[in-house]
PDB file of N, CA and C in Angstrom:
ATOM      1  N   UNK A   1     103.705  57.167 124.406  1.00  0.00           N
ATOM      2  CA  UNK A   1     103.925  57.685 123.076  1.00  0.00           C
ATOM      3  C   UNK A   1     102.949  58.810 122.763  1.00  0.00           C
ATOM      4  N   UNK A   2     101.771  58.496 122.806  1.00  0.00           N
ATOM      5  CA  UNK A   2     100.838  59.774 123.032  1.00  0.00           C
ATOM      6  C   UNK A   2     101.262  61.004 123.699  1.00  0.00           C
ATOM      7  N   UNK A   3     101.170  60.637 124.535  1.00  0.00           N
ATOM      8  CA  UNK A   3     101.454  61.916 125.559  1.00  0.00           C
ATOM      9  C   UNK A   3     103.127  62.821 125.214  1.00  0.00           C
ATOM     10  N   UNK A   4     103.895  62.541 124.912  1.00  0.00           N
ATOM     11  CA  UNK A   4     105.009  62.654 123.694  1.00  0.00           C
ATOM     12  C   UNK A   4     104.459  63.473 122.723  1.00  0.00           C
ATOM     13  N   UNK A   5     103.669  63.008 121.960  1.00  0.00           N
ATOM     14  CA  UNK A   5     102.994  63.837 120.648  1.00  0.00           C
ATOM     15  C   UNK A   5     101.972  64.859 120.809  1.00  0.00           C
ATOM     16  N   UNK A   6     101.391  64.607 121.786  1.00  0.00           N
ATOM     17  CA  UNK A   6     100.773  65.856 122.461  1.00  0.00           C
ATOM     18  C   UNK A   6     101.959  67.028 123.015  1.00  0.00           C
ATOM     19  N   UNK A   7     102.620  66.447 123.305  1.00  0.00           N
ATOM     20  CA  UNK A   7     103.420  67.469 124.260  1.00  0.00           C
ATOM     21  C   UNK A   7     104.328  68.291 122.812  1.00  0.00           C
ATOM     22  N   UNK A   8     104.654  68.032 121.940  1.00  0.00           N
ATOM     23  CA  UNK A   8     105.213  68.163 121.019  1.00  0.00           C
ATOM     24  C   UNK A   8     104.535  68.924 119.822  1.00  0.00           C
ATOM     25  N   UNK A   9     103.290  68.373 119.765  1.00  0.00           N
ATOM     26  CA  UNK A   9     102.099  69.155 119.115  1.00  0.00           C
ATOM     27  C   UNK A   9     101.553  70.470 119.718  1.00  0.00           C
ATOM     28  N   UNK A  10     101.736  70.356 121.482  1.00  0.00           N
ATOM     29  CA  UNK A  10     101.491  72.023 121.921  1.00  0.00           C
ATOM     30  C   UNK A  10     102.886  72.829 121.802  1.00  0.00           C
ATOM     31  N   UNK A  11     104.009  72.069 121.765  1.00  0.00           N
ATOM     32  CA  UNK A  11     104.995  73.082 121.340  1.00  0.00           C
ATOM     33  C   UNK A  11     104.925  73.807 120.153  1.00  0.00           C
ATOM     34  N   UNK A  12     104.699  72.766 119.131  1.00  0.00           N
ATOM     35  CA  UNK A  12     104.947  73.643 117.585  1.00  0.00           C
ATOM     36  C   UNK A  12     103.581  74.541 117.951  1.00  0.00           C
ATOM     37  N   UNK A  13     102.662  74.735 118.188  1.00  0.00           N
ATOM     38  CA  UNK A  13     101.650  75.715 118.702  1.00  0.00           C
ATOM     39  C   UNK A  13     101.719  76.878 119.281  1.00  0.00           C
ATOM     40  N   UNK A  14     102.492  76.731 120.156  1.00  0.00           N
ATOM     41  CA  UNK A  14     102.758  77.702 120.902  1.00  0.00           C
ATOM     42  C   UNK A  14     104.071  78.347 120.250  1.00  0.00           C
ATOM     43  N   UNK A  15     104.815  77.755 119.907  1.00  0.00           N
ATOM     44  CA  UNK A  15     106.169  78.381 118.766  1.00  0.00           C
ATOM     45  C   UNK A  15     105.198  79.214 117.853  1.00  0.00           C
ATOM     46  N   UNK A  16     104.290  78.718 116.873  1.00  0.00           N
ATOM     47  CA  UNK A  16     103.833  78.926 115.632  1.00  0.00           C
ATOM     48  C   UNK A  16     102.560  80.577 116.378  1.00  0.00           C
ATOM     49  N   UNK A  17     102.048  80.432 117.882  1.00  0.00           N
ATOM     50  CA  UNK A  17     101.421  81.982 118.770  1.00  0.00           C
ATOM     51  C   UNK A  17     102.337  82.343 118.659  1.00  0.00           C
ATOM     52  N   UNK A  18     103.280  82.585 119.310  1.00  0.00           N
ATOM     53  CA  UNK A  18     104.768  83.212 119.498  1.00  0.00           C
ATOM     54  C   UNK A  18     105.050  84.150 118.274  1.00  0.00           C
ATOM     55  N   UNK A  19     105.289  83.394 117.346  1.00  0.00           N
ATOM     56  CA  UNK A  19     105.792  83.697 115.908  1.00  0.00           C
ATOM     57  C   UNK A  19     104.673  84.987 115.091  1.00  0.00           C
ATOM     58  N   UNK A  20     103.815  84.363 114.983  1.00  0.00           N
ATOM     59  CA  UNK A  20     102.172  85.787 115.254  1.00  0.00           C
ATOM     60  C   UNK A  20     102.584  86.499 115.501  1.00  0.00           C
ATOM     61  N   UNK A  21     102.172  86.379 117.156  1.00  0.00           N
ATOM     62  CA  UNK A  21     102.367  87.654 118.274  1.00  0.00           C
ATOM     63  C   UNK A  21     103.768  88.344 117.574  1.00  0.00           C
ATOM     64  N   UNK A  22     104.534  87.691 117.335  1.00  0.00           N
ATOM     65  CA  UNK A  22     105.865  88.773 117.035  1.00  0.00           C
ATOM     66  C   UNK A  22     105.714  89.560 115.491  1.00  0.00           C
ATOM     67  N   UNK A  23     105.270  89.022 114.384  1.00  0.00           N
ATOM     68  CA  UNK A  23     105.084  89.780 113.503  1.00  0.00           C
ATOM     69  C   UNK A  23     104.107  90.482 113.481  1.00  0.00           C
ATOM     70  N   UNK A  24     102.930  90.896 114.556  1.00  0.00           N
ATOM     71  CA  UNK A  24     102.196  91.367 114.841  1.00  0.00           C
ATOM     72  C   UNK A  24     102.506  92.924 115.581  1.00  0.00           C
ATOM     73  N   UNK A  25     103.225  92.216 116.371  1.00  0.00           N
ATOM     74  CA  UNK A  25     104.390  93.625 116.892  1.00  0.00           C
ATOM     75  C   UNK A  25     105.039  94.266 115.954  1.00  0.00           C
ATOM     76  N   UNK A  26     105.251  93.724 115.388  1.00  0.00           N
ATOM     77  CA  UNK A  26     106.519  94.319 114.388  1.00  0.00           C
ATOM     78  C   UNK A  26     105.482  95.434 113.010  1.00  0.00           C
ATOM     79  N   UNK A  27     104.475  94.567 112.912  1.00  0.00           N
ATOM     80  CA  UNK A  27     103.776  95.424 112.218  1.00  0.00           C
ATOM     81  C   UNK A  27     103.154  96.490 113.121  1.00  0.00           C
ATOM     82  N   UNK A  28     103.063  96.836 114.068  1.00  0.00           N
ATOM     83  CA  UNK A  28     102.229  97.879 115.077  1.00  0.00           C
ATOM     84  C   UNK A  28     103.449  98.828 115.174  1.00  0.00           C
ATOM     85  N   UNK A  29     104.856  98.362 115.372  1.00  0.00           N
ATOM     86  CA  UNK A  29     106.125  99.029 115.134  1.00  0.00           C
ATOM     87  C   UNK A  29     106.023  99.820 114.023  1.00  0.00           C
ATOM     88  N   UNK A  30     105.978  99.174 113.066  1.00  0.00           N
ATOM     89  CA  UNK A  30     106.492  99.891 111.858  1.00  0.00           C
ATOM     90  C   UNK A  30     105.021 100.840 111.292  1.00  0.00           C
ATOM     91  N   UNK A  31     104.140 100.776 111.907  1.00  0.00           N
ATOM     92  CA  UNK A  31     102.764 101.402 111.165  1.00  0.00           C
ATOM     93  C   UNK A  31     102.924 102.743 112.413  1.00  0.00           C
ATOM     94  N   UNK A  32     103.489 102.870 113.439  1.00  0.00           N
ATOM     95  CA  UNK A  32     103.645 103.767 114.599  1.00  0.00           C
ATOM     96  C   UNK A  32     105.060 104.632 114.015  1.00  0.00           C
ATOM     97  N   UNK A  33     105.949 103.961 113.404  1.00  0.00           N
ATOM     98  CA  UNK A  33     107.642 104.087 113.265  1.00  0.00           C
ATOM     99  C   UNK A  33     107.313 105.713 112.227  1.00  0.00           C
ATOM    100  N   UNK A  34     106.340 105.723 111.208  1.00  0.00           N
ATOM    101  CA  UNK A  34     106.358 107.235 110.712  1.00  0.00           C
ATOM    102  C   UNK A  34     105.349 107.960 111.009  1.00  0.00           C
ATOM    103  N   UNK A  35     104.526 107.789 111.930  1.00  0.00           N
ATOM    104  CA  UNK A  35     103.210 108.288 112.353  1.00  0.00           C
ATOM    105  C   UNK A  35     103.585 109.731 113.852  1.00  0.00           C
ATOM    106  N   UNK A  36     104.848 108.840 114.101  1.00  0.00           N
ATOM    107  CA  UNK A  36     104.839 109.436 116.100  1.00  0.00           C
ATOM    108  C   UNK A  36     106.065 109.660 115.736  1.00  0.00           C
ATOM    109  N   UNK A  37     106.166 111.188 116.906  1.00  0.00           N
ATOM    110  CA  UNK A  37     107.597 111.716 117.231  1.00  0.00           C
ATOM    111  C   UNK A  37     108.525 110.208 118.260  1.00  0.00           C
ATOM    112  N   UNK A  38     109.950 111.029 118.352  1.00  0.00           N
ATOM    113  CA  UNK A  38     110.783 109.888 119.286  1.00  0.00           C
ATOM    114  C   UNK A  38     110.173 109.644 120.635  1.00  0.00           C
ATOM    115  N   UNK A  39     109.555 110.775 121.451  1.00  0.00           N
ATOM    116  CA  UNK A  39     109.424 110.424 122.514  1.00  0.00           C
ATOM    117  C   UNK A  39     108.036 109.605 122.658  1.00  0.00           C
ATOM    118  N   UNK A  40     107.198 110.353 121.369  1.00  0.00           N
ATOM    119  CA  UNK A  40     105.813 109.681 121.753  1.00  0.00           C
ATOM    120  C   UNK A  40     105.914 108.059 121.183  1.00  0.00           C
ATOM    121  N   UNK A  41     107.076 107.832 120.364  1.00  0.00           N
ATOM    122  CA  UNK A  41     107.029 106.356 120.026  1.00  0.00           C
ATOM    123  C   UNK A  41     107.412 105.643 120.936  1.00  0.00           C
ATOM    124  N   UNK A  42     108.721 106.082 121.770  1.00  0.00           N
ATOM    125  CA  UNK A  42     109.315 105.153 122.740  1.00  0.00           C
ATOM    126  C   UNK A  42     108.276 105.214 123.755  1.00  0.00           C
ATOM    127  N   UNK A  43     107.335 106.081 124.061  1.00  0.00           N
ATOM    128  CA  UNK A  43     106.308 105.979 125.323  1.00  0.00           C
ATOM    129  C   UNK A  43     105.593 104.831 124.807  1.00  0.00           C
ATOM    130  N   UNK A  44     104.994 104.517 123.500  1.00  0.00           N
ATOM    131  CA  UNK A  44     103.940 103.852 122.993  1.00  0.00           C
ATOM    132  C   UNK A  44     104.751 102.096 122.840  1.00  0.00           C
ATOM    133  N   UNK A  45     106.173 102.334 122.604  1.00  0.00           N
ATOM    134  CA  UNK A  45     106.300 100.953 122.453  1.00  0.00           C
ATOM    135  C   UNK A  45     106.518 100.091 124.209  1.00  0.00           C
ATOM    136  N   UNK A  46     106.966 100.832 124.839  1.00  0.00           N
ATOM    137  CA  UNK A  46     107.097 100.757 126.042  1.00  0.00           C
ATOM    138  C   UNK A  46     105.792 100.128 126.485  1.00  0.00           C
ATOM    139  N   UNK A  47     104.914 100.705 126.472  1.00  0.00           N
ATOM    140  CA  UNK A  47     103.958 100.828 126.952  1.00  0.00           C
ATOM    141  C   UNK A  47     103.229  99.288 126.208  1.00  0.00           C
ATOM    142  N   UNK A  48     103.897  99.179 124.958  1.00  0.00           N
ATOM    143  CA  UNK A  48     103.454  97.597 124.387  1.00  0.00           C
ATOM    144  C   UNK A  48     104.430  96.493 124.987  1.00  0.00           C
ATOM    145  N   UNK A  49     105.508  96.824 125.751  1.00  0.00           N
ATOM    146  CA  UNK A  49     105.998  95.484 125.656  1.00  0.00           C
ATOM    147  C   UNK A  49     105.651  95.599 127.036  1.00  0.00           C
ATOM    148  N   UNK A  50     105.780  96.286 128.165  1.00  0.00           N
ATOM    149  CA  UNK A  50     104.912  96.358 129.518  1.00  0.00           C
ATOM    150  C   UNK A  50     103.263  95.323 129.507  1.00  0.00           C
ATOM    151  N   UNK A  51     102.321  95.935 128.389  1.00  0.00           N
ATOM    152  CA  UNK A  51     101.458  95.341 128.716  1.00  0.00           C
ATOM    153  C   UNK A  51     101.423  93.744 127.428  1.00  0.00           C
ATOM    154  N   UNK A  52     102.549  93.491 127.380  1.00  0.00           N
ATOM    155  CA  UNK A  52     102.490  92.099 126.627  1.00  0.00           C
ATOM    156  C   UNK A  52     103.575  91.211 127.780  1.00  0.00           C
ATOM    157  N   UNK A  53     103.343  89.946 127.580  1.00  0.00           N
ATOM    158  CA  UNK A  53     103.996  88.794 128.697  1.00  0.00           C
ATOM    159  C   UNK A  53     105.005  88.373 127.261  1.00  0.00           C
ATOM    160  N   UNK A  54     104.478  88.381 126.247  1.00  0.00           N
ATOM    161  CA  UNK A  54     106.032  87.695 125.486  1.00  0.00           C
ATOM    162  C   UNK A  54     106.695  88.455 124.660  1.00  0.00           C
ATOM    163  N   UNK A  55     107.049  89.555 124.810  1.00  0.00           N
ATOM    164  CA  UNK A  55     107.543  90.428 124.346  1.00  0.00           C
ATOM    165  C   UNK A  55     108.361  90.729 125.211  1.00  0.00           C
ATOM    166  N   UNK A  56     109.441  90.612 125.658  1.00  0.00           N
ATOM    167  CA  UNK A  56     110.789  91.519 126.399  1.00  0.00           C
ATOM    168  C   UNK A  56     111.284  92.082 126.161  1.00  0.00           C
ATOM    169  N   UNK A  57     111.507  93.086 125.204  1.00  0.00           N
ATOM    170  CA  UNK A  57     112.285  94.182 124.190  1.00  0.00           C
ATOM    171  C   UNK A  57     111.728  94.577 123.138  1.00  0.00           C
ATOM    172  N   UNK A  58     111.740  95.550 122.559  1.00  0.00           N
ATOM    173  CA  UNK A  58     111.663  96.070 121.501  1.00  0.00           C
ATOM    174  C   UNK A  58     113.236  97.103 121.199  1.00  0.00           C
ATOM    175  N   UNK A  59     113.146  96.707 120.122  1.00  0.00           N
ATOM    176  CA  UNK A  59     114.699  97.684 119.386  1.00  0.00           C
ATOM    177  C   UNK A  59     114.728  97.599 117.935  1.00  0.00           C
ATOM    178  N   UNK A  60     115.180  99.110 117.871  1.00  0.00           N
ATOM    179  CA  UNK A  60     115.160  99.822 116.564  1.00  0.00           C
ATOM    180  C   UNK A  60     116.150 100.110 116.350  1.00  0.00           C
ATOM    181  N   UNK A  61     116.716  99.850 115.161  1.00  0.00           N
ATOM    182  CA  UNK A  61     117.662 100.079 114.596  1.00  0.00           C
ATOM    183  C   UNK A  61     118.035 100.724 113.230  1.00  0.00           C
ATOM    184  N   UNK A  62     118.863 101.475 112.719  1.00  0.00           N
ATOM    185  CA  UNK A  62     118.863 102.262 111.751  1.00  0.00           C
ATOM    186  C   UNK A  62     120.361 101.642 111.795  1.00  0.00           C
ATOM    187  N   UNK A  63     120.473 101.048 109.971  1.00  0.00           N
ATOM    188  CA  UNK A  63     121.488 100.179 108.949  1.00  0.00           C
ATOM    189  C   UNK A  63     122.476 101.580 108.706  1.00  0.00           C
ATOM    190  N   UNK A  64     123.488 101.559 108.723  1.00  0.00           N
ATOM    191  CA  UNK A  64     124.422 102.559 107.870  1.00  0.00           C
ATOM    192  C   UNK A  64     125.505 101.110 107.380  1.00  0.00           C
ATOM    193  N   UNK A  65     125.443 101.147 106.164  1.00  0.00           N
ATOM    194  CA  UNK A  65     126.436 100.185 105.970  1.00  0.00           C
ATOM    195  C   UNK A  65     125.804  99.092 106.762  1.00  0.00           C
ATOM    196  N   UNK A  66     126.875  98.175 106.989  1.00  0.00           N
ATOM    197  CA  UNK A  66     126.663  97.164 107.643  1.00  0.00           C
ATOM    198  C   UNK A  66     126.835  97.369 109.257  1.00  0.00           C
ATOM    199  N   UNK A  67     127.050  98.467 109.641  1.00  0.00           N
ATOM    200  CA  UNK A  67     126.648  98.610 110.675  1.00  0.00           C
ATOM    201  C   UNK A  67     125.789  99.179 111.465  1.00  0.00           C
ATOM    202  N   UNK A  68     124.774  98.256 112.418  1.00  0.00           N
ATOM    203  CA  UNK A  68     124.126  98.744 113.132  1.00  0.00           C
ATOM    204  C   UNK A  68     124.186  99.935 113.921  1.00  0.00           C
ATOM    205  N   UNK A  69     122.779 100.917 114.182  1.00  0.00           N
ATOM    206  CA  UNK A  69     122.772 102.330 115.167  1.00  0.00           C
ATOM    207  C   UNK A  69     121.395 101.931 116.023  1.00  0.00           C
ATOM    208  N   UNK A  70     121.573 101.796 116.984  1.00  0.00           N
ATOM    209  CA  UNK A  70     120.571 101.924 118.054  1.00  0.00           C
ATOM    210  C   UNK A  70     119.753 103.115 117.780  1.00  0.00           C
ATOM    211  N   UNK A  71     118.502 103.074 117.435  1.00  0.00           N
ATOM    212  CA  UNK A  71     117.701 104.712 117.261  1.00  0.00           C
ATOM    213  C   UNK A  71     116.407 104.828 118.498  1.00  0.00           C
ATOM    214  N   UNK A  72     116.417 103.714 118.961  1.00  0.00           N
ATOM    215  CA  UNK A  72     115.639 103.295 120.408  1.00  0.00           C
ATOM    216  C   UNK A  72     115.590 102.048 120.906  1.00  0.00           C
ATOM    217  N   UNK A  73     115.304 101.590 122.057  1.00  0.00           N
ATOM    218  CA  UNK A  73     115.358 100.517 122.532  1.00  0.00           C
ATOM    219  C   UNK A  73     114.042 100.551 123.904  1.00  0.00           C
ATOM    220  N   UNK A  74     113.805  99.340 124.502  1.00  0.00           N
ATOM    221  CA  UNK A  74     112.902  99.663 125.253  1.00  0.00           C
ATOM    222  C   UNK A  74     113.462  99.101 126.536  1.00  0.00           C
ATOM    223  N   UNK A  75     114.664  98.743 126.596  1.00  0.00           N
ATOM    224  CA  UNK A  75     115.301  97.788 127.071  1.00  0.00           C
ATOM    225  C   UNK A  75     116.248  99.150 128.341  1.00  0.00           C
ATOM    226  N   UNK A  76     116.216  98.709 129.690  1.00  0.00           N
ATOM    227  CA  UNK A  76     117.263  99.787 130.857  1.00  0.00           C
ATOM    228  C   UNK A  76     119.039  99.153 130.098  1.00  0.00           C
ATOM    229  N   UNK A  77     119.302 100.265 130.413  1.00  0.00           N
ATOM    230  CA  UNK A  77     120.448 100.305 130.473  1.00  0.00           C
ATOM    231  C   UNK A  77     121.481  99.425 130.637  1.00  0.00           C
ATOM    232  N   UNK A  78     121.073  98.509 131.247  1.00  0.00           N
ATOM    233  CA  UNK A  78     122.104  97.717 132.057  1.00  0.00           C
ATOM    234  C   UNK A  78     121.715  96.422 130.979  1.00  0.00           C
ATOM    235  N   UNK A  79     121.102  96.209 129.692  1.00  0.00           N
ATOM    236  CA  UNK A  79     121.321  95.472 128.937  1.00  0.00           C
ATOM    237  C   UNK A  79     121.320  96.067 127.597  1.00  0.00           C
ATOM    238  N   UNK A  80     122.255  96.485 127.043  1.00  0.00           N
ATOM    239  CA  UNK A  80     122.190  97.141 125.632  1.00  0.00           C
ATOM    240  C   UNK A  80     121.527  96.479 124.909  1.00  0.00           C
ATOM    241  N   UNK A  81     121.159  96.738 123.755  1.00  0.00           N
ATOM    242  CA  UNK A  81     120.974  95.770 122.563  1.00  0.00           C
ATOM    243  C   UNK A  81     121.986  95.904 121.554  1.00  0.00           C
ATOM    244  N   UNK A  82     121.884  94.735 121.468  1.00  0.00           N
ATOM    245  CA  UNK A  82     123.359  94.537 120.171  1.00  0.00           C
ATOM    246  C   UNK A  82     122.784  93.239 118.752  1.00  0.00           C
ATOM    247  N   UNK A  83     123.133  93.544 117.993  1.00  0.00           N
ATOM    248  CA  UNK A  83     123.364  92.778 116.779  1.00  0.00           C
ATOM    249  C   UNK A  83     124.620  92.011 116.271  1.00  0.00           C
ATOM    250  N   UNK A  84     124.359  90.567 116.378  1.00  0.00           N
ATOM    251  CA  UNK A  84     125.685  89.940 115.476  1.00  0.00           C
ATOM    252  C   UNK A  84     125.653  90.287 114.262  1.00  0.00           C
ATOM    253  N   UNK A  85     126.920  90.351 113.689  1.00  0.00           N
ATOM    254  CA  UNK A  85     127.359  90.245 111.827  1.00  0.00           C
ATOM    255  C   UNK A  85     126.046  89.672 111.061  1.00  0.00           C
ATOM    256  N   UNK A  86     126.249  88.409 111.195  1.00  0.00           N
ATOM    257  CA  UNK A  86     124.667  87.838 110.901  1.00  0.00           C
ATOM    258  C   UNK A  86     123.467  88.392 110.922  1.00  0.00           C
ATOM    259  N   UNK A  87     122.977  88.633 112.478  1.00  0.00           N
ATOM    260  CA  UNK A  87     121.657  89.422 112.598  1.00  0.00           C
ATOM    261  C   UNK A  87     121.705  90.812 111.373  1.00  0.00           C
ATOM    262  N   UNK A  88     122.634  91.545 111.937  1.00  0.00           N
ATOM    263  CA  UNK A  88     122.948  92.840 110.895  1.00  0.00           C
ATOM    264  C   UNK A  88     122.580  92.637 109.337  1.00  0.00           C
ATOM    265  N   UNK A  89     123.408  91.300 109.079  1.00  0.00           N
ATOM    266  CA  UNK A  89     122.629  91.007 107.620  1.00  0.00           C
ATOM    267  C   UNK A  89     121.357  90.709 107.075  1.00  0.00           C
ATOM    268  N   UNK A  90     120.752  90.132 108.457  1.00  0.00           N
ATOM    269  CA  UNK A  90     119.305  89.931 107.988  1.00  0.00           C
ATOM    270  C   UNK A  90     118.647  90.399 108.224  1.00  0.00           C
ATOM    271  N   UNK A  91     118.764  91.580 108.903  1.00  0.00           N
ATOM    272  CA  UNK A  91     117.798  93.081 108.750  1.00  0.00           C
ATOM    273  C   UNK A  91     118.335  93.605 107.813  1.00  0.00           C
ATOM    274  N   UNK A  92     119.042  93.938 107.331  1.00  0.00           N
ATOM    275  CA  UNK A  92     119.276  94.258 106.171  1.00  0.00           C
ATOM    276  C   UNK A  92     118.272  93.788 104.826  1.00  0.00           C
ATOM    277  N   UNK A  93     118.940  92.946 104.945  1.00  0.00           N
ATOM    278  CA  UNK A  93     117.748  91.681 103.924  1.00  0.00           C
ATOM    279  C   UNK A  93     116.318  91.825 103.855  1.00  0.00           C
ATOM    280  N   UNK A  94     115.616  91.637 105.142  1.00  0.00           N
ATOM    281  CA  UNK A  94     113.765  91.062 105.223  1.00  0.00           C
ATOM    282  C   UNK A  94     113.808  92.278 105.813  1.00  0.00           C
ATOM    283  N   UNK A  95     114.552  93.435 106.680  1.00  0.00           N
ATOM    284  CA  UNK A  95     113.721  94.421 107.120  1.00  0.00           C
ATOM    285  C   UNK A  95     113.288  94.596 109.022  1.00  0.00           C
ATOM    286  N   UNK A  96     113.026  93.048 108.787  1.00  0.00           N
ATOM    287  CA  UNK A  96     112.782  92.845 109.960  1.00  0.00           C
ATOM    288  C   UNK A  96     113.417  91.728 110.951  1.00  0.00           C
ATOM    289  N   UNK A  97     113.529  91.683 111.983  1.00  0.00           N
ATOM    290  CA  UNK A  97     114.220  90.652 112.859  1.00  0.00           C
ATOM    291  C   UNK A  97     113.583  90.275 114.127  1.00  0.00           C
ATOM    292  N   UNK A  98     113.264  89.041 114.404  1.00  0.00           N
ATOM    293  CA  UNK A  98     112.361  88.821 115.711  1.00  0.00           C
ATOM    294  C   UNK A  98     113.587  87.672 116.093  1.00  0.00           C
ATOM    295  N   UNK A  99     113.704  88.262 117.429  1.00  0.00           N
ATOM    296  CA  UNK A  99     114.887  86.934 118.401  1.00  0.00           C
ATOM    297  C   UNK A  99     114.488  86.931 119.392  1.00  0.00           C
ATOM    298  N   UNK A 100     114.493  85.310 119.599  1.00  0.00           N
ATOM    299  CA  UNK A 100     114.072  84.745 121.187  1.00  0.00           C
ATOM    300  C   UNK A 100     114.634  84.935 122.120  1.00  0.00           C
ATOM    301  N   UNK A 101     114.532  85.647 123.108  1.00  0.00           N
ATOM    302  CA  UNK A 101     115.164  86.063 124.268  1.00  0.00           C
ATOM    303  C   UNK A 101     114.889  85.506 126.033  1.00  0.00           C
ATOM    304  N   UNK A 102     115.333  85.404 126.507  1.00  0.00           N
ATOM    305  CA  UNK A 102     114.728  84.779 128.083  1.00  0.00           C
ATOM    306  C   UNK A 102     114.081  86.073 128.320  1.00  0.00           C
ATOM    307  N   UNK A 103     112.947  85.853 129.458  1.00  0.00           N
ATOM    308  CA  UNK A 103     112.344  86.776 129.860  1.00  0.00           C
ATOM    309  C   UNK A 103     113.205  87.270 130.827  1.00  0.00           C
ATOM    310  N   UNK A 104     111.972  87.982 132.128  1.00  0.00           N
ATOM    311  CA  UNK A 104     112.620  88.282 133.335  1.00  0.00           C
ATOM    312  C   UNK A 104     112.712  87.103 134.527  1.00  0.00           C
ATOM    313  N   UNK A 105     112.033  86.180 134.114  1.00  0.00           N
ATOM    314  CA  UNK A 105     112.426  84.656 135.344  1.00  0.00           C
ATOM    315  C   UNK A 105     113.336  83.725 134.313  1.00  0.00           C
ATOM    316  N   UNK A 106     113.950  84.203 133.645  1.00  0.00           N
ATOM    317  CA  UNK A 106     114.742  83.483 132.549  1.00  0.00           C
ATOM    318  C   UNK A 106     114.556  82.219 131.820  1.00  0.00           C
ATOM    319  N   UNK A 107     113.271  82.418 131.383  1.00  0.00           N
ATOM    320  CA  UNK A 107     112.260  81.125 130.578  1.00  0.00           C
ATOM    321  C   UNK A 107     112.314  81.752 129.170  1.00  0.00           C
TER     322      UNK A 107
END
């Protein structure tokens, strides 16, 4: 039973780093987002999710209506980024959006 509640107690922990680390990004995003041209931002965010382990993407998006515009991504080609109906609404809403994604060993 212990060992259960430990194991359970380092999850919500590590959920609750996670959760940080991501609005942490998001604020380094958005304090960079009117400071730097396109290329020097996409070099700089790049260059943050390269030297971070839980970060696998970064993507920016610009609202017209309810539909989403890709305005950068950090992500190759061969995985777009996309937004559900939903997601779309709640950037809309808070501004901001952090989603859990598998990495590159798919954890």
């Amino acid at each position: 039973m212990s060992q259960w509640l430990d194991t359970t107690f380092s999850e919500r922990a590590l959920e609750r780093d996670l959760k940080e680390h991501a609005l942490l990004v998001l604020s380094t995003v958005d304090s960079l987002w009117g400071r730097s041209d396109p290329e020097g931002l996409a070099h700089k965010l790049t260059a943050m999710v390269e030297g971070s382990r839980d970060v696998v993407a970064i993507d920016l998006f610009r609202l017209n209506g309810d539909l989403p515009e890709v305005v950068l991504t950090t992500r190759g080609a061969e995985v777009p980024p996309a937004l559900s109906a939903g997601q779309a609404r709640q950037l809309a809403r808070e501004g901001s959006l952090s989603t859990r994604l598998p990495g590159p060993d798919g954890a």
